[in-house]
PDB file of N, CA and C in Angstrom:
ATOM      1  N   UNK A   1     112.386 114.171 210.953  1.00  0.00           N
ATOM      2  CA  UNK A   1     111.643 113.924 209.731  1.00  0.00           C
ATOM      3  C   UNK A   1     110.496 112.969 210.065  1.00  0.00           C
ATOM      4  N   UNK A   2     109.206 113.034 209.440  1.00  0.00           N
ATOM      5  CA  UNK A   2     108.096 112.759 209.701  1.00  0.00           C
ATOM      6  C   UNK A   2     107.446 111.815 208.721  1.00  0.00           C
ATOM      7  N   UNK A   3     107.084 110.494 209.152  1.00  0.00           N
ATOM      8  CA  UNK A   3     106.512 109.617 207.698  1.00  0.00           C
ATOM      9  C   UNK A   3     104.764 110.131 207.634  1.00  0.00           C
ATOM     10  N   UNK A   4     104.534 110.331 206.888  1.00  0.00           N
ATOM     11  CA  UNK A   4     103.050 110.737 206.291  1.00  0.00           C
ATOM     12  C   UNK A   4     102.627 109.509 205.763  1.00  0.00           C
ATOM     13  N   UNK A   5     101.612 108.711 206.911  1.00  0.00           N
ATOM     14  CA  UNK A   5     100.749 107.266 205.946  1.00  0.00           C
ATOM     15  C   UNK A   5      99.659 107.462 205.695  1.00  0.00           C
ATOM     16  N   UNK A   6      99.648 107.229 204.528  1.00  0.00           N
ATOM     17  CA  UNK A   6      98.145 107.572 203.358  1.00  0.00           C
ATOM     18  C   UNK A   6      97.470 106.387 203.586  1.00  0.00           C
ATOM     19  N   UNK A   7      96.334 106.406 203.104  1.00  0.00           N
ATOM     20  CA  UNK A   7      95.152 105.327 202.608  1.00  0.00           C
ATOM     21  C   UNK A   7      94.931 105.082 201.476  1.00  0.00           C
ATOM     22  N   UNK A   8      95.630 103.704 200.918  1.00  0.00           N
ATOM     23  CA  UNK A   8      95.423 103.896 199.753  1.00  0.00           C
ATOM     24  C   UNK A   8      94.574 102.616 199.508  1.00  0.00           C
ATOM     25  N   UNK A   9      93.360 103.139 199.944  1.00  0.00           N
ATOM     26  CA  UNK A   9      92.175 101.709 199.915  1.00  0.00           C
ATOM     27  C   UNK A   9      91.002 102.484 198.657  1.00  0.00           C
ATOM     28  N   UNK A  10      91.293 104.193 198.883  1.00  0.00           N
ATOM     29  CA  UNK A  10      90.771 104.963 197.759  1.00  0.00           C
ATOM     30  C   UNK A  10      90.984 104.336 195.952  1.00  0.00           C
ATOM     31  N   UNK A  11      92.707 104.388 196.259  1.00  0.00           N
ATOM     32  CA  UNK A  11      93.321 103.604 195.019  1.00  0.00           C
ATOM     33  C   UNK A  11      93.341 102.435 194.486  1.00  0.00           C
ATOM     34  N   UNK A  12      92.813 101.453 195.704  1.00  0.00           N
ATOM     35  CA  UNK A  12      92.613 100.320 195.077  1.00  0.00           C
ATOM     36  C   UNK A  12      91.330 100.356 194.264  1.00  0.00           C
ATOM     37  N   UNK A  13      89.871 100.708 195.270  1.00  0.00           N
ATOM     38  CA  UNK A  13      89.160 100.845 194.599  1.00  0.00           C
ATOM     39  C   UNK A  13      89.040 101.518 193.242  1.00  0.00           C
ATOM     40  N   UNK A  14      89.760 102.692 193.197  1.00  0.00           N
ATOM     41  CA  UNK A  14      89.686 103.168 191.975  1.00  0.00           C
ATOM     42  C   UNK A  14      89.642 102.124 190.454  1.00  0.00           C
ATOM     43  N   UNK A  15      91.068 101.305 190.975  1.00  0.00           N
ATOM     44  CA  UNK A  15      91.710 100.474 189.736  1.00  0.00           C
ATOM     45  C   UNK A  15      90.865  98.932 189.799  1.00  0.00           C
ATOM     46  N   UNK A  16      90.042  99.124 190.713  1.00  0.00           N
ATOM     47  CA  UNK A  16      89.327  97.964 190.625  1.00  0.00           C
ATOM     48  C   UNK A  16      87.879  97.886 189.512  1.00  0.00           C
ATOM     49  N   UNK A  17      88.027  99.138 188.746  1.00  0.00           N
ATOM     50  CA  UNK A  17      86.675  99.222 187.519  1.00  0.00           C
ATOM     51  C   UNK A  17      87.838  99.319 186.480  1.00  0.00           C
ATOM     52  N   UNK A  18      88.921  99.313 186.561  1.00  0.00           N
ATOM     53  CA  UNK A  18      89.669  99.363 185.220  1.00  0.00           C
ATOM     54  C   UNK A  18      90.046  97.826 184.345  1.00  0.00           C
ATOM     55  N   UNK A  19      89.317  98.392 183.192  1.00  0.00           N
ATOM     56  CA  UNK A  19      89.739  96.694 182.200  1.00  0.00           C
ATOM     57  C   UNK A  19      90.413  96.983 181.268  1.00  0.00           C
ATOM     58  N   UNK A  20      91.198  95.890 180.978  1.00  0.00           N
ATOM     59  CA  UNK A  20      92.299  96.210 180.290  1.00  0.00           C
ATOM     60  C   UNK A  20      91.994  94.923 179.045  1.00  0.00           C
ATOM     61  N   UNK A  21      91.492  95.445 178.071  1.00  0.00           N
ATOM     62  CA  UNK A  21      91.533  94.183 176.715  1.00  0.00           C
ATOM     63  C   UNK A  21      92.111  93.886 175.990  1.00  0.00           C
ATOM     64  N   UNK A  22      92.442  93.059 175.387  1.00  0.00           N
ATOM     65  CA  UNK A  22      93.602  92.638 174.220  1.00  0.00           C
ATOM     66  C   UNK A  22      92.470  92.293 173.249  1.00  0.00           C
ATOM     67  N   UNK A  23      93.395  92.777 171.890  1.00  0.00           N
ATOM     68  CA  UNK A  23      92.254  92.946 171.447  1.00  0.00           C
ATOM     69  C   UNK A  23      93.460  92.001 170.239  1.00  0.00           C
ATOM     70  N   UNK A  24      93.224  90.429 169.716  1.00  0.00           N
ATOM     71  CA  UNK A  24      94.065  89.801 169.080  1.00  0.00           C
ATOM     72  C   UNK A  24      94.013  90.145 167.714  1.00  0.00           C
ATOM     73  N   UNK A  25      93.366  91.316 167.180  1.00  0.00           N
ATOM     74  CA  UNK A  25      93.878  91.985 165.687  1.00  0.00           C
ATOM     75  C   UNK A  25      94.851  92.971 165.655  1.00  0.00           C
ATOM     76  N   UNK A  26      95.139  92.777 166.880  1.00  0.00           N
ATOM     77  CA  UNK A  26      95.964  94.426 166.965  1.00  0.00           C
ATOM     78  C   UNK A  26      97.002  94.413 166.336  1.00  0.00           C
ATOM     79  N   UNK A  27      97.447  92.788 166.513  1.00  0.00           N
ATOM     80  CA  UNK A  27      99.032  92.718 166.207  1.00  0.00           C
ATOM     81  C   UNK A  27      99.246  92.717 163.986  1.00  0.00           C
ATOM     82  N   UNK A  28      98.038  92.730 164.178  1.00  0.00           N
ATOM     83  CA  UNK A  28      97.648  92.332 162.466  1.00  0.00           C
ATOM     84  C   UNK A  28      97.642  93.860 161.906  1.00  0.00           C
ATOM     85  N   UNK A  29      96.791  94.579 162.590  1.00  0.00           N
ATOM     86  CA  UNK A  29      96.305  95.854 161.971  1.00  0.00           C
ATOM     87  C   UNK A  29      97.718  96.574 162.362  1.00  0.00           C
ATOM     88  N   UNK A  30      98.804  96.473 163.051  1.00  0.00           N
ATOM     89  CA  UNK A  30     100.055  96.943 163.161  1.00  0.00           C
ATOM     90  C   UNK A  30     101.041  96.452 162.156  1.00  0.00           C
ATOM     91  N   UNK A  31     100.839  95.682 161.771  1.00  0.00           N
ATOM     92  CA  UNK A  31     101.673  95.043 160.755  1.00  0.00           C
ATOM     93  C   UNK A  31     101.086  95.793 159.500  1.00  0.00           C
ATOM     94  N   UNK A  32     100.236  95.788 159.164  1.00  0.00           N
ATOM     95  CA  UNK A  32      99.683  96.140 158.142  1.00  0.00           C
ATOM     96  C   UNK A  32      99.697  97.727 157.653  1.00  0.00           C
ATOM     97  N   UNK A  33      99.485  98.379 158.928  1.00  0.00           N
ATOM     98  CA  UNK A  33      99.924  99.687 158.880  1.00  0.00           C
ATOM     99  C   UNK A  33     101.753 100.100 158.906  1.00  0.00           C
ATOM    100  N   UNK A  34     102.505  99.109 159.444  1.00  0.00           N
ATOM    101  CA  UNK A  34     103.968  99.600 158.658  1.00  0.00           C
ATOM    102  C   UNK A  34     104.159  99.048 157.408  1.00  0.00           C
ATOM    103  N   UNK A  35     103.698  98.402 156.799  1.00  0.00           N
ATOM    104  CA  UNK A  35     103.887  97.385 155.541  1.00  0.00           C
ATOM    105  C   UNK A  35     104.637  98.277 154.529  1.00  0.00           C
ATOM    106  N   UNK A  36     104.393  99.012 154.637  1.00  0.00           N
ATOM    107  CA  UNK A  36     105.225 100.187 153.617  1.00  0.00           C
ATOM    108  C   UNK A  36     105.665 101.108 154.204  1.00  0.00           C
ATOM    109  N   UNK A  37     105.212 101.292 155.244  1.00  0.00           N
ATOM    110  CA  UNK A  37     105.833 103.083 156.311  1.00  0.00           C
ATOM    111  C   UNK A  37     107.463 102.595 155.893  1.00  0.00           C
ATOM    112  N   UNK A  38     108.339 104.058 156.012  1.00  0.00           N
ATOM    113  CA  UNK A  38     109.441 104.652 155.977  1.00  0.00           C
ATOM    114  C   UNK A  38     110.097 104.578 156.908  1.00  0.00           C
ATOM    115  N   UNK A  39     110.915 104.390 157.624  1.00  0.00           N
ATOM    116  CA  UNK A  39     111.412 105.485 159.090  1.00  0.00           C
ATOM    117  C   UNK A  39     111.152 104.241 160.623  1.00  0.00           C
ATOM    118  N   UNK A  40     110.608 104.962 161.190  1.00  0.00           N
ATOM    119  CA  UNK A  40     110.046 104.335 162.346  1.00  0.00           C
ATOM    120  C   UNK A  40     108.952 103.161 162.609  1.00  0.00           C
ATOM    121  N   UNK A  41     108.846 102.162 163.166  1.00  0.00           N
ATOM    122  CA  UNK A  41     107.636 101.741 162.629  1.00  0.00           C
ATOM    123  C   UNK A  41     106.531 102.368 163.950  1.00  0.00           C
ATOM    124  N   UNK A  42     105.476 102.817 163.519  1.00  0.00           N
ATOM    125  CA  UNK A  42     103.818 102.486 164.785  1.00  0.00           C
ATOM    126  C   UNK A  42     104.457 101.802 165.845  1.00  0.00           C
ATOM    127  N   UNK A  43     104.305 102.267 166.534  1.00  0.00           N
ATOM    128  CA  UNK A  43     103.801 101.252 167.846  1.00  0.00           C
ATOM    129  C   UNK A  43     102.761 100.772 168.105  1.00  0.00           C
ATOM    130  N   UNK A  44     101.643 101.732 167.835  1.00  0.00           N
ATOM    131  CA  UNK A  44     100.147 101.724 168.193  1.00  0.00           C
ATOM    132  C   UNK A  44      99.417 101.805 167.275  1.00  0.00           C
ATOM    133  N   UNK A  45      98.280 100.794 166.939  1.00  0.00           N
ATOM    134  CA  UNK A  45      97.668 100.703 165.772  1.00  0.00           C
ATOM    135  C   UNK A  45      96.445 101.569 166.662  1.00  0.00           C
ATOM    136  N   UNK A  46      95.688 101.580 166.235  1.00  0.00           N
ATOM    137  CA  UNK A  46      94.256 102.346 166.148  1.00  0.00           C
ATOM    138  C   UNK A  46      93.124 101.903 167.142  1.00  0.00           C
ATOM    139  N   UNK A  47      93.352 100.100 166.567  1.00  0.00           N
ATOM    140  CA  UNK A  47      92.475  99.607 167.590  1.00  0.00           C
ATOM    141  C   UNK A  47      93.147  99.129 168.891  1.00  0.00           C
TER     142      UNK A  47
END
C-alpha cells in the first residue's frame, strides 16, 4: 500500500481570502424571528 502526499499549500491559499463576520444583531434578529414560531426554533436568521 502506497501513501499519496498532496500539496496542500493550494488550500491554504485558498482559505486565506475567506472572512468570516459576526455580525452582533444576529443574535437579536433570531430571537425575534422565533418570538412566536411554533415547533422548532431558526437557527439562522437572515442576516
Amino acid at each position: 500500500m502506497s501513501v499519496v502526499h498532496t500539496d496542500n499549500s493550494k488550500y491554504v491559499k485558498r482559505g486565506r481570502d475567506l472572512v468570516i463576520r459576526h455580525d452582533p444583531a444576529w443574535k437579536d434578529e433570531l430571537r425575534e424571528i422565533n418570538r412566536f414560531k411554533e415547533g422548532a426554533p431558526f437557527l439562522y436568521a437572515d442576516a
